[in-house]
C-alpha atoms as a PDB file:
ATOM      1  CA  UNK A   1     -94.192  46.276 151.687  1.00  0.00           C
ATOM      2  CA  UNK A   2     -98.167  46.133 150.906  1.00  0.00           C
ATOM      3  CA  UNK A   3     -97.951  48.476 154.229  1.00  0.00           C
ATOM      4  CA  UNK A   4     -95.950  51.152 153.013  1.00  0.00           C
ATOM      5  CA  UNK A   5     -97.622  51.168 149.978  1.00  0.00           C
ATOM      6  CA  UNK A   6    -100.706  51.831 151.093  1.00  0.00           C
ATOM      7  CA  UNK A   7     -99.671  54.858 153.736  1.00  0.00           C
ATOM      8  CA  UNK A   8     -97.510  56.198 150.876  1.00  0.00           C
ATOM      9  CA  UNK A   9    -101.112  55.930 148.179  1.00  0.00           C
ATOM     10  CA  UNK A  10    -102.964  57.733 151.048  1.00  0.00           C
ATOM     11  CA  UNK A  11    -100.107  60.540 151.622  1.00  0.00           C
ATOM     12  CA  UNK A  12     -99.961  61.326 147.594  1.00  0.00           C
ATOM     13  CA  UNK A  13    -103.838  61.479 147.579  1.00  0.00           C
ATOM     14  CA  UNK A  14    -103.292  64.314 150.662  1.00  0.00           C
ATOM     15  CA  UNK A  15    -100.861  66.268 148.722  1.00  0.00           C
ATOM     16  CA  UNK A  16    -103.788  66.079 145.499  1.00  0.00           C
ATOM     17  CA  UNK A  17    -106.293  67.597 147.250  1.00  0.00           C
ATOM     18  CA  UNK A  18    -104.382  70.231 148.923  1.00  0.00           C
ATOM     19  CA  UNK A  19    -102.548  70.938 145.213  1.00  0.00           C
ATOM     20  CA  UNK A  20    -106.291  71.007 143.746  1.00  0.00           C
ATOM     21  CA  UNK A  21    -107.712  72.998 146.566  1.00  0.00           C
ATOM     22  CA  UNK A  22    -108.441  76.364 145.024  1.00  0.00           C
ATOM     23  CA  UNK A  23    -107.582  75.668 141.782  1.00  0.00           C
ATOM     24  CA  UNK A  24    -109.638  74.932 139.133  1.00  0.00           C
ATOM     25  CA  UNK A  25    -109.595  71.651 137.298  1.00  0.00           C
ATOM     26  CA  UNK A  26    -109.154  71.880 133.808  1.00  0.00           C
ATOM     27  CA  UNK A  27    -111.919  68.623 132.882  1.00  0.00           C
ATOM     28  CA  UNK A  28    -113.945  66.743 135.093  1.00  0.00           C
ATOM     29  CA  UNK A  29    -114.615  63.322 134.632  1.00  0.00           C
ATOM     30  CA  UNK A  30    -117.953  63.825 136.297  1.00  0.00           C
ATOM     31  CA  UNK A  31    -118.917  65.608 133.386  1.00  0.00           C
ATOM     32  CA  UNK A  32    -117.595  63.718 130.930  1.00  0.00           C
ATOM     33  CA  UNK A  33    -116.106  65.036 127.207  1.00  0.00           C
END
């Protein structure tokens, strides 16, 4: 369970960055308000 969970976290994170990548972000956090 805890296993597939955390392959399934890692895979969504993958599919973030390559969404992101190129694109703009429309607020960072690192910036703040």
């Amino acid at each position: 369970m805890y296993e597939t969970m955390v392959k399934s976290r890692a895979f969504e994170a993958a599919i973030k960055a390559a969404y992101l990548e190129g694109k703009k972000p429309l607020f960072n956090m690192a910036k703040g308000p």
